[in-house]
PDB file of N, CA and C in Angstrom:
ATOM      1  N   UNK A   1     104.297 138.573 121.696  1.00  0.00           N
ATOM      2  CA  UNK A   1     104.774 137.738 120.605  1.00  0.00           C
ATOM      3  C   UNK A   1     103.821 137.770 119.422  1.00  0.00           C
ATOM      4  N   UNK A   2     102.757 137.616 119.433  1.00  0.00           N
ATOM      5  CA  UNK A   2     101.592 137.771 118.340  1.00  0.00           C
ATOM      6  C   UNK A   2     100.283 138.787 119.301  1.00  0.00           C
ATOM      7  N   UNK A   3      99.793 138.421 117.640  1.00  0.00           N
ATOM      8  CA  UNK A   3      98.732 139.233 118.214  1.00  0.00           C
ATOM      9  C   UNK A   3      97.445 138.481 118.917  1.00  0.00           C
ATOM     10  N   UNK A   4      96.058 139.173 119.233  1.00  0.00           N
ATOM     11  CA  UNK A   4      94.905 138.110 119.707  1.00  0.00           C
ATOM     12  C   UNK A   4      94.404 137.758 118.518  1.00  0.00           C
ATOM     13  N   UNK A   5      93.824 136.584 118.629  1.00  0.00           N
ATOM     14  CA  UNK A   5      93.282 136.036 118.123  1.00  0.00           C
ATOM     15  C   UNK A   5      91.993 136.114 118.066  1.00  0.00           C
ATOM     16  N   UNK A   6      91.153 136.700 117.010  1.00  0.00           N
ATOM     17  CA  UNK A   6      89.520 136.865 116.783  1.00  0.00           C
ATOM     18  C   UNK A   6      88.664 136.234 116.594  1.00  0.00           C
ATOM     19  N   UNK A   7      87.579 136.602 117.638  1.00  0.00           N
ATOM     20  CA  UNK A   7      86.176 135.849 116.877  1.00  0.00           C
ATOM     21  C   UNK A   7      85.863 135.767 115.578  1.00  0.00           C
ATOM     22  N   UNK A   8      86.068 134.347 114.749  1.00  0.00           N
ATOM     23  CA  UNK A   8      85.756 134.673 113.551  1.00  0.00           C
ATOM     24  C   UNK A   8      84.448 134.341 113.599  1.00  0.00           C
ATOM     25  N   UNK A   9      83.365 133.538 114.145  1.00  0.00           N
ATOM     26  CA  UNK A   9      82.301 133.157 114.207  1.00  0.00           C
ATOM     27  C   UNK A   9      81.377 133.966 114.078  1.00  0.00           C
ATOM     28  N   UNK A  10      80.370 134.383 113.475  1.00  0.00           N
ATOM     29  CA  UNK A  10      78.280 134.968 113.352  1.00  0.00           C
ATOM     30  C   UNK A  10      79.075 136.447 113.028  1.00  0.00           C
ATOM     31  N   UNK A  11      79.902 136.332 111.984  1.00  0.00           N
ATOM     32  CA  UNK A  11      79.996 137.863 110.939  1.00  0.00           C
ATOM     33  C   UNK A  11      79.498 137.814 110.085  1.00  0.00           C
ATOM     34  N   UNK A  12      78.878 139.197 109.554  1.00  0.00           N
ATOM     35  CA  UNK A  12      78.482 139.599 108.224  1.00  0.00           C
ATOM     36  C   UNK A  12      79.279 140.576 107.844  1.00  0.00           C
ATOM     37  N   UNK A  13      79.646 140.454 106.741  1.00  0.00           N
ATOM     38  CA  UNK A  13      80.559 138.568 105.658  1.00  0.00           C
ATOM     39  C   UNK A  13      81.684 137.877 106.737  1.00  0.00           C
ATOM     40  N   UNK A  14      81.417 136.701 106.346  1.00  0.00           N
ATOM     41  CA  UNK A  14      81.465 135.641 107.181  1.00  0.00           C
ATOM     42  C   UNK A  14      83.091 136.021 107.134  1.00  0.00           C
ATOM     43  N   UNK A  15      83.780 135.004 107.984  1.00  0.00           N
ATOM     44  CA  UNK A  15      84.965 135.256 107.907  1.00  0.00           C
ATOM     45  C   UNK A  15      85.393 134.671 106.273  1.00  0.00           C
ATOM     46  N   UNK A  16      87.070 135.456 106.058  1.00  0.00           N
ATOM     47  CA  UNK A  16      87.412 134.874 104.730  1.00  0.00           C
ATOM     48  C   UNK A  16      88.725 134.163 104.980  1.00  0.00           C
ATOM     49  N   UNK A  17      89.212 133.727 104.210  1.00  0.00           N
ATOM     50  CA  UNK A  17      90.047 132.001 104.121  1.00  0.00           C
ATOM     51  C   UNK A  17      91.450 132.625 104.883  1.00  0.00           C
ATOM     52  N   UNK A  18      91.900 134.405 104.456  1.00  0.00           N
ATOM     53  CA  UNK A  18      93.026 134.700 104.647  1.00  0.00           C
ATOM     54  C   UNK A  18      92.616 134.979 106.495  1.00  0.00           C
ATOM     55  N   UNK A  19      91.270 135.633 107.052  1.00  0.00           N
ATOM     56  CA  UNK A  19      91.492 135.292 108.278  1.00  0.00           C
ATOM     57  C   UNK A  19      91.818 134.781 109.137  1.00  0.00           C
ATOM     58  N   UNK A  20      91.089 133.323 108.722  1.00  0.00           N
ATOM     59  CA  UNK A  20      91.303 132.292 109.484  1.00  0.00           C
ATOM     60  C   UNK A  20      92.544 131.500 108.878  1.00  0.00           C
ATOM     61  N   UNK A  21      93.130 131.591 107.925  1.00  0.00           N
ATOM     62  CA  UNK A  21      94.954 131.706 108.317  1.00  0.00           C
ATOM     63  C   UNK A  21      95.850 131.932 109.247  1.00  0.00           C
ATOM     64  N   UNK A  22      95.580 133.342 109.183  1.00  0.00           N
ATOM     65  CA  UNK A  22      95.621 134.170 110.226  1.00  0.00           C
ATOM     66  C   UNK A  22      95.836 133.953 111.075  1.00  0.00           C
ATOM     67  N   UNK A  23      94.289 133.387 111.315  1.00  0.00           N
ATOM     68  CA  UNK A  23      94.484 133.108 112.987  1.00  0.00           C
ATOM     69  C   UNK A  23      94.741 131.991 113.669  1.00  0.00           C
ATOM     70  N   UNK A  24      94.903 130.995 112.338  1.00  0.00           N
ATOM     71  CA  UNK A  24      95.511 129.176 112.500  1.00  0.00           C
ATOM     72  C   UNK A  24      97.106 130.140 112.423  1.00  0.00           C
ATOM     73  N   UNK A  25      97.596 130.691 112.005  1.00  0.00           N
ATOM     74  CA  UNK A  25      99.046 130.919 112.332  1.00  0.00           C
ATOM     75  C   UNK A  25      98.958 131.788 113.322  1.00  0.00           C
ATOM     76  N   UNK A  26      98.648 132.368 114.073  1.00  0.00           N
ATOM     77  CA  UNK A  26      98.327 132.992 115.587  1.00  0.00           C
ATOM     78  C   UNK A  26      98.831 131.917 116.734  1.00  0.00           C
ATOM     79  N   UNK A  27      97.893 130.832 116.553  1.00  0.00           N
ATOM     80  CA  UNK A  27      97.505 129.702 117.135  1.00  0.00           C
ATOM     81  C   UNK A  27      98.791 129.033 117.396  1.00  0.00           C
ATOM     82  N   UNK A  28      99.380 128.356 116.014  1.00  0.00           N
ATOM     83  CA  UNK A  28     100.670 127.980 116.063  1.00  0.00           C
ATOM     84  C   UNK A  28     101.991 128.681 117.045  1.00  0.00           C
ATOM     85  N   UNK A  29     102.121 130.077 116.308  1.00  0.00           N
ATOM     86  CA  UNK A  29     102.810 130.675 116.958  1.00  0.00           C
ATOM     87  C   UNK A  29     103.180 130.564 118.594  1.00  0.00           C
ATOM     88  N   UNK A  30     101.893 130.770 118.989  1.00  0.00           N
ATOM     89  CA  UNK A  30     101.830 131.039 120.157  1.00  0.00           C
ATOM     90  C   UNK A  30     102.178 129.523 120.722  1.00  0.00           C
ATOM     91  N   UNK A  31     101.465 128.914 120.242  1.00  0.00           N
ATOM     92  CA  UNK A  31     101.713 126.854 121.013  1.00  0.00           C
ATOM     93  C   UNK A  31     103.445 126.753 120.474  1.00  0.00           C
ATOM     94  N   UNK A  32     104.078 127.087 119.681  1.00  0.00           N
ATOM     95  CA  UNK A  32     105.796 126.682 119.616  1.00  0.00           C
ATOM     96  C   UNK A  32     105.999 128.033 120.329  1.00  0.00           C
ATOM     97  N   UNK A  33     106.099 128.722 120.220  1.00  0.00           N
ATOM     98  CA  UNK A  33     106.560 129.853 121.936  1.00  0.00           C
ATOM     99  C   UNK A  33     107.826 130.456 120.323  1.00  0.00           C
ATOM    100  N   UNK A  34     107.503 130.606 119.069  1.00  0.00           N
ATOM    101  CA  UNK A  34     108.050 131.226 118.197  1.00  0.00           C
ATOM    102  C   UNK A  34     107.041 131.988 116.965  1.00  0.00           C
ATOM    103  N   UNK A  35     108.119 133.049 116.805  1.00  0.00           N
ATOM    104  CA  UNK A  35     107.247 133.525 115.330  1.00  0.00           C
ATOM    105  C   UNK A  35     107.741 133.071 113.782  1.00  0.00           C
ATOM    106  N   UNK A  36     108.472 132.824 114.397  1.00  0.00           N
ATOM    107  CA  UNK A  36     109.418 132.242 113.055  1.00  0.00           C
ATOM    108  C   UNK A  36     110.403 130.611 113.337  1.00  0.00           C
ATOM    109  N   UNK A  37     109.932 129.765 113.028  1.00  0.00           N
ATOM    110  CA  UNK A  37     110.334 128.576 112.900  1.00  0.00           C
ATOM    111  C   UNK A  37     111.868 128.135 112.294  1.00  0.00           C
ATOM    112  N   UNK A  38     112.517 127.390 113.239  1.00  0.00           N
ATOM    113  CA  UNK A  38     114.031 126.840 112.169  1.00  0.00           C
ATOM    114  C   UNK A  38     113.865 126.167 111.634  1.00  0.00           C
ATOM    115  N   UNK A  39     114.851 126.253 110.316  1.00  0.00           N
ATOM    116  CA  UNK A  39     114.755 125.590 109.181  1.00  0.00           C
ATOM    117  C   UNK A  39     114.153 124.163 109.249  1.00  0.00           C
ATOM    118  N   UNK A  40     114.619 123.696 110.751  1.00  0.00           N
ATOM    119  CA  UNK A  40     114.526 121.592 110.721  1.00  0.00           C
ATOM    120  C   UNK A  40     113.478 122.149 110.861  1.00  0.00           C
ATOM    121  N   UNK A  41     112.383 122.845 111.573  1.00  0.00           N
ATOM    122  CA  UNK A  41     110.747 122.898 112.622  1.00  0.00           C
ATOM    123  C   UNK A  41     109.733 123.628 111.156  1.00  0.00           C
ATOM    124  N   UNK A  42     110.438 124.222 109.864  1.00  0.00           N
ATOM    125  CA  UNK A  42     109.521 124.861 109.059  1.00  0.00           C
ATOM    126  C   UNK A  42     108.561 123.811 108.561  1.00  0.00           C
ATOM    127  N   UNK A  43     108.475 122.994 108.294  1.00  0.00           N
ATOM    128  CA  UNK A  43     107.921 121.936 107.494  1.00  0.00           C
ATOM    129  C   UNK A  43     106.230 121.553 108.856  1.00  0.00           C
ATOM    130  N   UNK A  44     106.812 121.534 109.640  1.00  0.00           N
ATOM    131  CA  UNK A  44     105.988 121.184 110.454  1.00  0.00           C
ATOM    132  C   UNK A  44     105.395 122.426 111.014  1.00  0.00           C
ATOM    133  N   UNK A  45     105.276 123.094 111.123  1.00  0.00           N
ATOM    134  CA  UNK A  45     105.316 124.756 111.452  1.00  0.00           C
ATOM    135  C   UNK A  45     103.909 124.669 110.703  1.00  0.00           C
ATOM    136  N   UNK A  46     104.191 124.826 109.174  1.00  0.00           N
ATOM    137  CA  UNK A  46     103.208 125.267 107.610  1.00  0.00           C
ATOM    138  C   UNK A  46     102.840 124.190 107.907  1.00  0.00           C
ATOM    139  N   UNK A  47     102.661 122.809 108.038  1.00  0.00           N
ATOM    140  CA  UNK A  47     101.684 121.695 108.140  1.00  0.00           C
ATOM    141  C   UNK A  47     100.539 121.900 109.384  1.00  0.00           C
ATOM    142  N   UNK A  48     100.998 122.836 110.466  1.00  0.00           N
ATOM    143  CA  UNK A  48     100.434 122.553 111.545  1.00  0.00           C
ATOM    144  C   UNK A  48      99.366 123.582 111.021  1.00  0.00           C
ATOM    145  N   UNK A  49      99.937 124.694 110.665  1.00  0.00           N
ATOM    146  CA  UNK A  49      98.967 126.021 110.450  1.00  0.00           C
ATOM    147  C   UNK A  49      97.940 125.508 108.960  1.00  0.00           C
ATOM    148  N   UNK A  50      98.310 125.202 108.232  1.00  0.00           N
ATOM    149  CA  UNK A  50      97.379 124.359 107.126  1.00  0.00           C
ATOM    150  C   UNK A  50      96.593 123.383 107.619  1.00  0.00           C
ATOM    151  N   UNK A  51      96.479 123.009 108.704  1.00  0.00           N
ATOM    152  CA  UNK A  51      95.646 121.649 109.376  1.00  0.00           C
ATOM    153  C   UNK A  51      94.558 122.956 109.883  1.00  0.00           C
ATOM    154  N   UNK A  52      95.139 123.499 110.631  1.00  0.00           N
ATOM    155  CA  UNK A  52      94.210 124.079 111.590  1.00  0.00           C
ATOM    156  C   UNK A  52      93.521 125.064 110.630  1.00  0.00           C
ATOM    157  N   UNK A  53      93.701 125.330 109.894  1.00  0.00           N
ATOM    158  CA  UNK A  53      93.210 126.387 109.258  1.00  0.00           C
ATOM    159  C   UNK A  53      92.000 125.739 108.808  1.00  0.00           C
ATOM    160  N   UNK A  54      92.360 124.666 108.323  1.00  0.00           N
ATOM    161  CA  UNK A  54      91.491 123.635 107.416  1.00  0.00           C
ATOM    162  C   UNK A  54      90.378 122.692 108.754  1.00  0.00           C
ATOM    163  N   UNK A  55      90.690 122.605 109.432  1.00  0.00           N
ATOM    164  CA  UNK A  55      89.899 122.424 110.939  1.00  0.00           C
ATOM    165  C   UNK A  55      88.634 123.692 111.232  1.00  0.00           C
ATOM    166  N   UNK A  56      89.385 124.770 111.441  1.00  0.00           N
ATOM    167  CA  UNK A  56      88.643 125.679 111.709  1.00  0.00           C
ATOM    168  C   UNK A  56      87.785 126.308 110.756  1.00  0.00           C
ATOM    169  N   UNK A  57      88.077 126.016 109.597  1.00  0.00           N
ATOM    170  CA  UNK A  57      86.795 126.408 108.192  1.00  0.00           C
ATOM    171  C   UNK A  57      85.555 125.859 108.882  1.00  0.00           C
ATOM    172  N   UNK A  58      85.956 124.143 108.520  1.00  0.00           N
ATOM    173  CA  UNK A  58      85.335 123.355 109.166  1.00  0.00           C
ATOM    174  C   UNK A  58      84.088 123.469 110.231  1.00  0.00           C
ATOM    175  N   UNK A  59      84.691 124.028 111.513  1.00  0.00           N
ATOM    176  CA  UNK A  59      84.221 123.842 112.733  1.00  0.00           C
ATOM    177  C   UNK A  59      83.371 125.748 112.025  1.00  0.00           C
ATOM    178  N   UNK A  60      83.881 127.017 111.462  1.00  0.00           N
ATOM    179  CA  UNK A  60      82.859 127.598 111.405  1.00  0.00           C
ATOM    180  C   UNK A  60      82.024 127.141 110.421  1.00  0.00           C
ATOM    181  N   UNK A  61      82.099 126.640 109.241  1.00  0.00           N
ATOM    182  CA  UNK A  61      81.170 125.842 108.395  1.00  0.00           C
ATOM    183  C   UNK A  61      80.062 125.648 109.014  1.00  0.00           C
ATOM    184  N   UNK A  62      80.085 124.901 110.104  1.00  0.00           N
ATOM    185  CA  UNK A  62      79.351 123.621 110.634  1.00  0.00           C
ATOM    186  C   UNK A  62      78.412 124.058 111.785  1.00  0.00           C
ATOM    187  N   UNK A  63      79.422 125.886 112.348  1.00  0.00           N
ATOM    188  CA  UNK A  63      78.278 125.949 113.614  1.00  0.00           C
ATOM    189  C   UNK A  63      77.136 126.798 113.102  1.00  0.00           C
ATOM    190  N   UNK A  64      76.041 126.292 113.892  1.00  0.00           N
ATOM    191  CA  UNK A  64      75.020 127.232 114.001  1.00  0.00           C
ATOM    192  C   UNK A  64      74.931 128.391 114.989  1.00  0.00           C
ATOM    193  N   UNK A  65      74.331 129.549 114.294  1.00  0.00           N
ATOM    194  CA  UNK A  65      74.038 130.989 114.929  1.00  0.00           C
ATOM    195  C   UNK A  65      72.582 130.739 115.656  1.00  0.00           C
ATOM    196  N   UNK A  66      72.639 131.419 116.990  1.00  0.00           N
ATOM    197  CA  UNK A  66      71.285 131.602 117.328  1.00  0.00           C
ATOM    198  C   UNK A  66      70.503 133.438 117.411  1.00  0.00           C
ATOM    199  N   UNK A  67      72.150 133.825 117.129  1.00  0.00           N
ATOM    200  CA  UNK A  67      71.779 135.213 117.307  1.00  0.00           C
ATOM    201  C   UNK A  67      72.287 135.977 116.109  1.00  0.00           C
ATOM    202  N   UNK A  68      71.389 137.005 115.280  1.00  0.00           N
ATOM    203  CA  UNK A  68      71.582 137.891 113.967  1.00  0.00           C
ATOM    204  C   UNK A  68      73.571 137.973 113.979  1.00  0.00           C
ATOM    205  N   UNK A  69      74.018 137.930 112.315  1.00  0.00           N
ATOM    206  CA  UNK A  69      75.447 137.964 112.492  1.00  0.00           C
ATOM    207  C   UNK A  69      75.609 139.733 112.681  1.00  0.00           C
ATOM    208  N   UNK A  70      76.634 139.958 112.895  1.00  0.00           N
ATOM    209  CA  UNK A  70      77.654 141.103 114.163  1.00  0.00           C
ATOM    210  C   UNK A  70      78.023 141.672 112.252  1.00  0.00           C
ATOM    211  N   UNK A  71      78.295 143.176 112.727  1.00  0.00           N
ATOM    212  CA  UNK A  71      78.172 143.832 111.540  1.00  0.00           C
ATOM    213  C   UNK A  71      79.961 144.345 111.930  1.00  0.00           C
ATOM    214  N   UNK A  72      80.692 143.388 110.585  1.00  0.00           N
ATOM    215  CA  UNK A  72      81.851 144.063 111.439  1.00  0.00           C
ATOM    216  C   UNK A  72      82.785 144.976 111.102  1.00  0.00           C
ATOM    217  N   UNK A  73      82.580 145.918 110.842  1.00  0.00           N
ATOM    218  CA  UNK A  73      82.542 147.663 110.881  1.00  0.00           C
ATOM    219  C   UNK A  73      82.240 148.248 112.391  1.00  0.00           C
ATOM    220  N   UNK A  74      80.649 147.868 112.430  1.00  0.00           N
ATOM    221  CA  UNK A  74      80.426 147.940 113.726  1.00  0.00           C
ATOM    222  C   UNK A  74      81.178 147.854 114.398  1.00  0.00           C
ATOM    223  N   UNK A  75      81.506 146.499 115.062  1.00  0.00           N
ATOM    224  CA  UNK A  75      82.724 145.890 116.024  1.00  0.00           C
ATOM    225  C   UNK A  75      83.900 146.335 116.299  1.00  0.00           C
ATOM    226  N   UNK A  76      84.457 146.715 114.947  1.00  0.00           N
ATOM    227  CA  UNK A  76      85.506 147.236 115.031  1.00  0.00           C
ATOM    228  C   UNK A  76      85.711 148.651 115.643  1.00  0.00           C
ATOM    229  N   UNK A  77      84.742 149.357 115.284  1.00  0.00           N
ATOM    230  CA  UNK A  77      84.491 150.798 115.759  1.00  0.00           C
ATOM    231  C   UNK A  77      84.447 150.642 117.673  1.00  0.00           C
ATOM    232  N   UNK A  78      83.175 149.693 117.623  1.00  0.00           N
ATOM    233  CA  UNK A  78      83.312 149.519 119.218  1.00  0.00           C
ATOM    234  C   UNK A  78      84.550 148.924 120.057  1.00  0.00           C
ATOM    235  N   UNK A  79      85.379 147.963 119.693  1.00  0.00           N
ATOM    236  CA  UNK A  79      86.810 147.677 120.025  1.00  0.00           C
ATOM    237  C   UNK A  79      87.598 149.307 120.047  1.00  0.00           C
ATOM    238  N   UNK A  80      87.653 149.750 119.007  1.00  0.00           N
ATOM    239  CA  UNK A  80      88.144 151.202 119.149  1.00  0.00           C
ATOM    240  C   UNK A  80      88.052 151.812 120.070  1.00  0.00           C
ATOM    241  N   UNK A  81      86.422 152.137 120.687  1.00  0.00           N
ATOM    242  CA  UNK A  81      85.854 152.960 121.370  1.00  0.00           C
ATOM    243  C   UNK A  81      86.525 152.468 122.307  1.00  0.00           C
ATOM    244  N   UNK A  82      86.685 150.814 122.913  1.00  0.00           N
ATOM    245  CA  UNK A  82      86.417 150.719 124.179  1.00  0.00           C
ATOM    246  C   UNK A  82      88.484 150.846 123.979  1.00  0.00           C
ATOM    247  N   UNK A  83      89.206 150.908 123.229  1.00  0.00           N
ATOM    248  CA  UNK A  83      90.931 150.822 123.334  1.00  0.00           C
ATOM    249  C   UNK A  83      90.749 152.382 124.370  1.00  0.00           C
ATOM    250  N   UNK A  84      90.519 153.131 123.321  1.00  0.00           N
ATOM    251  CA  UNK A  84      90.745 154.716 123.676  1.00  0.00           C
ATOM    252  C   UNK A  84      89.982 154.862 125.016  1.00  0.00           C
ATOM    253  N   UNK A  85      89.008 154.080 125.886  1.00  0.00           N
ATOM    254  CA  UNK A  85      88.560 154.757 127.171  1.00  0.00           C
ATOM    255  C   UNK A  85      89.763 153.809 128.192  1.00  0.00           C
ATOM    256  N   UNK A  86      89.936 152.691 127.416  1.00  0.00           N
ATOM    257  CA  UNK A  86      90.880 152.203 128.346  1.00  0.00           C
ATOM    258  C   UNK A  86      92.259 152.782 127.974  1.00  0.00           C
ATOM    259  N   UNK A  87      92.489 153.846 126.997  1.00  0.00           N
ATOM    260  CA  UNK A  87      94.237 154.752 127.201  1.00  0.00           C
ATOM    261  C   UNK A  87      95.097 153.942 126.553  1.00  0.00           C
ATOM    262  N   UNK A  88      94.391 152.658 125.920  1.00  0.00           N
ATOM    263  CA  UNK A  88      95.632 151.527 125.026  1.00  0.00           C
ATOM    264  C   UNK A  88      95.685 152.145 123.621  1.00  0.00           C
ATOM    265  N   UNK A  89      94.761 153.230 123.291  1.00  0.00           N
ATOM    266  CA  UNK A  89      94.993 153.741 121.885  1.00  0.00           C
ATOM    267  C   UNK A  89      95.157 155.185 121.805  1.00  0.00           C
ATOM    268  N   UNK A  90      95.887 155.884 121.348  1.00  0.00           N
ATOM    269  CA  UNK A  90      96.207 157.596 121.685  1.00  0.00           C
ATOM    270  C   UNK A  90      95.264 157.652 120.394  1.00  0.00           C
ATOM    271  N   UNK A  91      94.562 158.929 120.651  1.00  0.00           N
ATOM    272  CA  UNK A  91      94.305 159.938 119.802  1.00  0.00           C
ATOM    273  C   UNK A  91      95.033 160.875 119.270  1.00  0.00           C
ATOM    274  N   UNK A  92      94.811 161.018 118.030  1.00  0.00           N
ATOM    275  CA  UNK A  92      95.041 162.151 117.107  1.00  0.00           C
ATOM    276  C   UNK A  92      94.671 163.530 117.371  1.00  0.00           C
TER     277      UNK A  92
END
């Protein structure tokens, strides 16, 4: 139904506003068991994902790192690496 939902926490550059959208509408999605909301449920749908979004700034705002932030280029490359040994990503 959606996709996973990412660590936005201890990146360099930090996460940005459209991420964690993102992933406050991830969130939603997945808790109403829809991707797309009916007309009566839209209102509450966009309120729920605007809360959380606005929650989760918040909560990364606020935490502290104990360990150097994650370079994420890096990350991404290594997620790659590890799709293709596990056969979830074909090569070219």
């Amino acid at each position: 139904m959606c996709r996973n939902i990412h660590t936005l926490h201890n990146f360099e550059p930090a996460a940005t506003s459209e991420e964690v959208h993102a992933a406050a509408l991830q969130y939603v999605r997945k808790i109403a068991g829809t991707t797309k909301p009916s007309k009566a449920n839209q209102d509450a749908f966009e309120r729920a994902v605007h809360e959380i979004a606005h929650i989760t700034q918040h909560l990364l705002d606020d935490m502290v790192a104990t360990t150097p932030p994650k370079n994420r280029e890096e990350e991404a490359a290594k997620a790659r690496a590890r799709a293709v040994r596990s056969g979830r990503y074909a090569t070219a």
